[in-house]
N, C-alpha and C. Protein backbone atom coordinates (compact mmCIF):
# COMPACT_ATOMS: atom_id res chain seq x y z
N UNK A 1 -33.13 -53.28 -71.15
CA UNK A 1 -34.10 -53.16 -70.07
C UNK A 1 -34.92 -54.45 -70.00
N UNK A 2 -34.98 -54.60 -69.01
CA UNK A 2 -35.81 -56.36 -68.71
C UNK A 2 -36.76 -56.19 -68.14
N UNK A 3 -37.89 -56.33 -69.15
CA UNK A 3 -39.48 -56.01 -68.79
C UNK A 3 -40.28 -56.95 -67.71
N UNK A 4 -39.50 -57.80 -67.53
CA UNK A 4 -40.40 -59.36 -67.13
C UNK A 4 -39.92 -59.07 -65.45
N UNK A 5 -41.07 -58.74 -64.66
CA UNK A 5 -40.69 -58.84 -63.03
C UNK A 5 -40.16 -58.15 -62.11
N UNK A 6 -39.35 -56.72 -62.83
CA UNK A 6 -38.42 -55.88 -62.61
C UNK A 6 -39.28 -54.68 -61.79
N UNK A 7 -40.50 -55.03 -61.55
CA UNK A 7 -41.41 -53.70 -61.43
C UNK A 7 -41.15 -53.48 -60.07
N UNK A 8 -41.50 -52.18 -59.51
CA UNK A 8 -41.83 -52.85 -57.94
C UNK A 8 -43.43 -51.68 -57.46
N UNK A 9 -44.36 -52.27 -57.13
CA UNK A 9 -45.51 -51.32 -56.79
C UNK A 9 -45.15 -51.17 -55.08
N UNK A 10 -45.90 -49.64 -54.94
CA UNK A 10 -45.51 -49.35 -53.55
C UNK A 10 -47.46 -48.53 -53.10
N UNK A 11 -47.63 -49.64 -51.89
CA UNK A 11 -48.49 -48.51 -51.38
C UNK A 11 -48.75 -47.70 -50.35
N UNK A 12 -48.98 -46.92 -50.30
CA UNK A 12 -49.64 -46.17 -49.18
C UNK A 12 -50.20 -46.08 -47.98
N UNK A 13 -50.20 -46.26 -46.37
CA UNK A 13 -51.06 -46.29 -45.91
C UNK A 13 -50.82 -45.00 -45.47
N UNK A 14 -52.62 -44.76 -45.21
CA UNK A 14 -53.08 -43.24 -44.57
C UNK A 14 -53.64 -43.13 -43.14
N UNK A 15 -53.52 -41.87 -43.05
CA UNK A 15 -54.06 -41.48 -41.81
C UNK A 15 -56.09 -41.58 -42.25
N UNK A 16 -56.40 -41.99 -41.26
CA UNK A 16 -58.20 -41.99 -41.92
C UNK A 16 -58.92 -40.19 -41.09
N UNK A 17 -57.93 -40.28 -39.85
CA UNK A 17 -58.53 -38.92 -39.10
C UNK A 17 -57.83 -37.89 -38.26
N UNK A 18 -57.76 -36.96 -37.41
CA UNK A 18 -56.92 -36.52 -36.43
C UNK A 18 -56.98 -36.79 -35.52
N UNK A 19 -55.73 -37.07 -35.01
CA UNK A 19 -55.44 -37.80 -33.66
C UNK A 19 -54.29 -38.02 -33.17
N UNK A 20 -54.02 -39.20 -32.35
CA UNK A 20 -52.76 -39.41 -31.77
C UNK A 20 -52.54 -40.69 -31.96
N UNK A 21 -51.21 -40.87 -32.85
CA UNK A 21 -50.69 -42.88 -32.87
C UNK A 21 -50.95 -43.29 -31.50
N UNK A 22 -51.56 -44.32 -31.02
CA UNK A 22 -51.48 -44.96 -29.88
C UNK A 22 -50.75 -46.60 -30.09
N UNK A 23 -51.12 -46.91 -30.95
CA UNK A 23 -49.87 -48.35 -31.24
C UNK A 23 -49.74 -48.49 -32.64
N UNK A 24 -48.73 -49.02 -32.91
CA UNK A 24 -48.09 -49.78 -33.91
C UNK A 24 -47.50 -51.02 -33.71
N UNK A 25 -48.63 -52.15 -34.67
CA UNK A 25 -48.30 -53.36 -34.42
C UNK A 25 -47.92 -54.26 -35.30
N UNK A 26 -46.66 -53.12 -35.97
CA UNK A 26 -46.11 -54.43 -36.69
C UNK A 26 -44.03 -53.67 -36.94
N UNK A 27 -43.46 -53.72 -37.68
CA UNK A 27 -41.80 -53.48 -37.38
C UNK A 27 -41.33 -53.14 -39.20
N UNK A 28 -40.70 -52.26 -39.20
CA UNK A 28 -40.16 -52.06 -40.84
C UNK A 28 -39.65 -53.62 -41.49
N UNK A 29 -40.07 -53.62 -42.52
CA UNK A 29 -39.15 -54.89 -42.80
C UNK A 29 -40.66 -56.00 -42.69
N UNK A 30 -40.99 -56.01 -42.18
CA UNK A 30 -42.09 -57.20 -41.69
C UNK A 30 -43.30 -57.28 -43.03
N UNK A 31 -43.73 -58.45 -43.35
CA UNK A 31 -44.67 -58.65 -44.01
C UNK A 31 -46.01 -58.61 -43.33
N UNK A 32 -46.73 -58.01 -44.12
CA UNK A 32 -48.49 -57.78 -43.80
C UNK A 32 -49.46 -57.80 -44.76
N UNK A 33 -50.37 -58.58 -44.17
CA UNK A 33 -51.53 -59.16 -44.87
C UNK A 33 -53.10 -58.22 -45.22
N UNK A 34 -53.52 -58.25 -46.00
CA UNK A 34 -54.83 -57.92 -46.45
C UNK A 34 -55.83 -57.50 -45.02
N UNK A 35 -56.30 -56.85 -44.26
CA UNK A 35 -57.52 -56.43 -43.62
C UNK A 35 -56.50 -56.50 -42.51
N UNK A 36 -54.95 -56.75 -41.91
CA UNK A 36 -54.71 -56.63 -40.58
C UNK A 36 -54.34 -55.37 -39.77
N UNK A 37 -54.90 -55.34 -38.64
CA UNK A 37 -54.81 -54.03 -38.18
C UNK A 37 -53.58 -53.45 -38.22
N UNK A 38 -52.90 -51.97 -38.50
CA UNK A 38 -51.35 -51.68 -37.69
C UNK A 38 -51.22 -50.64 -37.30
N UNK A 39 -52.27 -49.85 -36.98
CA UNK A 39 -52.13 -48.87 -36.39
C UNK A 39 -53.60 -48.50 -35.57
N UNK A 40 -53.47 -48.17 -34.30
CA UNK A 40 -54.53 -47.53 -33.54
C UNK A 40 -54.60 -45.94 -33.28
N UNK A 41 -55.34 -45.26 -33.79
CA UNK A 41 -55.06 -43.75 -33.80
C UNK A 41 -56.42 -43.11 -32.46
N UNK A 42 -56.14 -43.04 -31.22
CA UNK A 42 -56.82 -41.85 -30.79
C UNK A 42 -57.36 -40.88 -31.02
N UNK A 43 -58.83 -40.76 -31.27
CA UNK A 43 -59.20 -39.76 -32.39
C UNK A 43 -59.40 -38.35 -31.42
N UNK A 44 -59.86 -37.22 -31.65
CA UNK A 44 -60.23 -35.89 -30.79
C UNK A 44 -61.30 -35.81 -29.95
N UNK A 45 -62.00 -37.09 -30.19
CA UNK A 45 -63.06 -37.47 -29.43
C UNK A 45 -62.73 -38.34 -27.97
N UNK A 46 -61.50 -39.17 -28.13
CA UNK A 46 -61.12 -40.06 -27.25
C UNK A 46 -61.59 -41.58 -27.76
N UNK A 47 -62.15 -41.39 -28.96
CA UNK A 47 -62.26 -42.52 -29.47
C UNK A 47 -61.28 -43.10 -30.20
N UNK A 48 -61.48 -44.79 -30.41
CA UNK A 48 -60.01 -45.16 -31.33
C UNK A 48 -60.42 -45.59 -32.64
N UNK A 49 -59.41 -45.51 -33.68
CA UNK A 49 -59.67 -45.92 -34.84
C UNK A 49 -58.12 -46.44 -35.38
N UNK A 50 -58.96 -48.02 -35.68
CA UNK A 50 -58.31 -48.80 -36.27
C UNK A 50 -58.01 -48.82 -37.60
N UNK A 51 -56.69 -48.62 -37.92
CA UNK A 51 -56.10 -48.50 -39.32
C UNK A 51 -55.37 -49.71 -39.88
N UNK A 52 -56.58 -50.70 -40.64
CA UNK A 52 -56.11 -51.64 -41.51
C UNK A 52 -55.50 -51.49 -42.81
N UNK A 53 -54.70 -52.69 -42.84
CA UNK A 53 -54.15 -52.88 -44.56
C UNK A 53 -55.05 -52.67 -45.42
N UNK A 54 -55.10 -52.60 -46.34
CA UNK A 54 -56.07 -52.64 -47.44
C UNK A 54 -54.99 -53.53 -48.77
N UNK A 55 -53.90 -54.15 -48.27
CA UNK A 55 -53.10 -54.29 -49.50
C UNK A 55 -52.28 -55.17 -48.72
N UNK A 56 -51.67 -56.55 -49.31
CA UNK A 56 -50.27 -57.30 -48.97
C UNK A 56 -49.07 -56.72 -49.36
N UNK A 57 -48.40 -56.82 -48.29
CA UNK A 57 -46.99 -56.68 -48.86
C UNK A 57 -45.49 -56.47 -47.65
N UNK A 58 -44.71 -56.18 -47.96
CA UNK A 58 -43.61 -56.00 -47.15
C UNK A 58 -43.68 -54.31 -46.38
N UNK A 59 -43.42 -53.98 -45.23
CA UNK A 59 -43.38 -52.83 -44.72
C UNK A 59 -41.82 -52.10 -45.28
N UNK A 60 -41.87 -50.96 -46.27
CA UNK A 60 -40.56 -50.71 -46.96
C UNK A 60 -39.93 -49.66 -45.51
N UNK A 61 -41.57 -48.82 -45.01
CA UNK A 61 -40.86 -47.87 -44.00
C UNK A 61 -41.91 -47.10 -43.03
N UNK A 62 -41.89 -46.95 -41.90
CA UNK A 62 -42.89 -46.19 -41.40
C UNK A 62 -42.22 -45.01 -40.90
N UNK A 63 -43.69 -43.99 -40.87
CA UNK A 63 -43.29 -42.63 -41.30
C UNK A 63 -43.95 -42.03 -40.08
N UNK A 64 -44.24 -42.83 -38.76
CA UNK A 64 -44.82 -41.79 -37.71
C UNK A 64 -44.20 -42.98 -36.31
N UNK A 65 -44.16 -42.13 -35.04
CA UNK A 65 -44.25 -42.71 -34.04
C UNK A 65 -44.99 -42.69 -33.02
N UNK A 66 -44.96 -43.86 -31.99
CA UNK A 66 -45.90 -44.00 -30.93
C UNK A 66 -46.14 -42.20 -30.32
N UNK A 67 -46.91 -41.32 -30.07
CA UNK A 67 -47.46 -40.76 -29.75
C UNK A 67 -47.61 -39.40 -30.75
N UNK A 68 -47.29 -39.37 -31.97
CA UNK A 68 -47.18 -38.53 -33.28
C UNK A 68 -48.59 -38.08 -33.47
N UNK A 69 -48.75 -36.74 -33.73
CA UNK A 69 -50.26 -36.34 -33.73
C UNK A 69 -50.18 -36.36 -35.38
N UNK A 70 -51.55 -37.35 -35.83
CA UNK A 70 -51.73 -36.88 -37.66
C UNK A 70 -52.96 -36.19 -37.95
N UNK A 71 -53.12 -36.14 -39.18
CA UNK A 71 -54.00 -35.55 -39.89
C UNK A 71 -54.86 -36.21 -40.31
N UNK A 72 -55.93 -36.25 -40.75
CA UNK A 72 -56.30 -37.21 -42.97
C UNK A 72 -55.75 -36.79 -43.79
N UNK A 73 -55.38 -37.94 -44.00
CA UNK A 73 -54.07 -37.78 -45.61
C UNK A 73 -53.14 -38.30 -45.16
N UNK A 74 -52.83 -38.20 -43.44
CA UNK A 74 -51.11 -38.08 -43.66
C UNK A 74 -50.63 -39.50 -43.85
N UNK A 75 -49.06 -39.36 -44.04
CA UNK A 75 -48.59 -41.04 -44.64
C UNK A 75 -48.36 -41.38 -43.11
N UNK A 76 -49.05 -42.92 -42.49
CA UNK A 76 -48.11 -43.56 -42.12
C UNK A 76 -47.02 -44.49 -42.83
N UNK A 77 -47.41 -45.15 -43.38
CA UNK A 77 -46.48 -45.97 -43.82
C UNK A 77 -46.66 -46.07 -45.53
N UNK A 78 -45.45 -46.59 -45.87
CA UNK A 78 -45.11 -47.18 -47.40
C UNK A 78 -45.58 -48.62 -47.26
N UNK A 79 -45.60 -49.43 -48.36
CA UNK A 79 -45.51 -50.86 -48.44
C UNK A 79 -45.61 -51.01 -50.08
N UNK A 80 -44.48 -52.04 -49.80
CA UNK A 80 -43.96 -52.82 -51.44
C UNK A 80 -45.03 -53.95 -51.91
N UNK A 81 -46.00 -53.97 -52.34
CA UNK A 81 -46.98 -54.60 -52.51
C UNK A 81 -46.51 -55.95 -53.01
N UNK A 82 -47.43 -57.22 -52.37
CA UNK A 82 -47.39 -58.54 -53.48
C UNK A 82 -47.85 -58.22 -54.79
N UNK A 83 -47.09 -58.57 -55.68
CA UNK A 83 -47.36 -58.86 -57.11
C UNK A 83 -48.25 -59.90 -57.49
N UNK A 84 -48.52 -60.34 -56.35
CA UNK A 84 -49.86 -61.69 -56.83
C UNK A 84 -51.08 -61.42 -56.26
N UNK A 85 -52.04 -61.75 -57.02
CA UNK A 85 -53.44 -61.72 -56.62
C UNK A 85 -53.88 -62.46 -55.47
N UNK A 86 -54.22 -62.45 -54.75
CA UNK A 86 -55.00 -63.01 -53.17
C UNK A 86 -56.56 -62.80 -53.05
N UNK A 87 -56.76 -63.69 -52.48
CA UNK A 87 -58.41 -64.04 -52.59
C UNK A 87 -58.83 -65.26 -52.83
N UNK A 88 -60.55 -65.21 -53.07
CA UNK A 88 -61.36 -66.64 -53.16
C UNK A 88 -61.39 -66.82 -54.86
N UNK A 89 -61.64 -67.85 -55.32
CA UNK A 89 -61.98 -67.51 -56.47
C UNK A 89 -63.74 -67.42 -56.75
């Protein structure tokens, strides 16, 4: 077993409220950065809420489509996280 690099971290993105996907702006496969938006959710109010990264990494898979009603909690998407630290020092 080869300890050195072999790992792979995966994260999460969530639904923050209930509503309706109104866009998705980015494609499986695609890399994404720290604070960028990728999802706009229509909330029950008619208001929108913007669902940022909180994490770098590659999109492994998304798990809702343009007009999909969610929850809080629910998954939109996976992502294979960078293994490197990002930031100021």
């Amino acid at each position: 077993m080869n300890l050195e690099g072999d790992y792979m971290y995966y994260g999460v993105l969530l639904s923050p409220c209930f509503g309706k996907v109104e866009s998705i702006t980015f494609a499986d496969a695609e890399r994404i950065y720290e604070w960028e938006p990728l999802f706009t959710i229509r909330r029950e109010d008619g208001s929108m809420e913007v669902v940022q990264a909180a994490l770098s990494g590659k999109i492994e898979s998304i798990e809702v489509q343009l007009g999909d009603i969610v929850i809080p909690g629910m998954v939109l998407a996976y992502v294979k996280e960078d293994l490197f630290v990002t930031g100021s020092d």
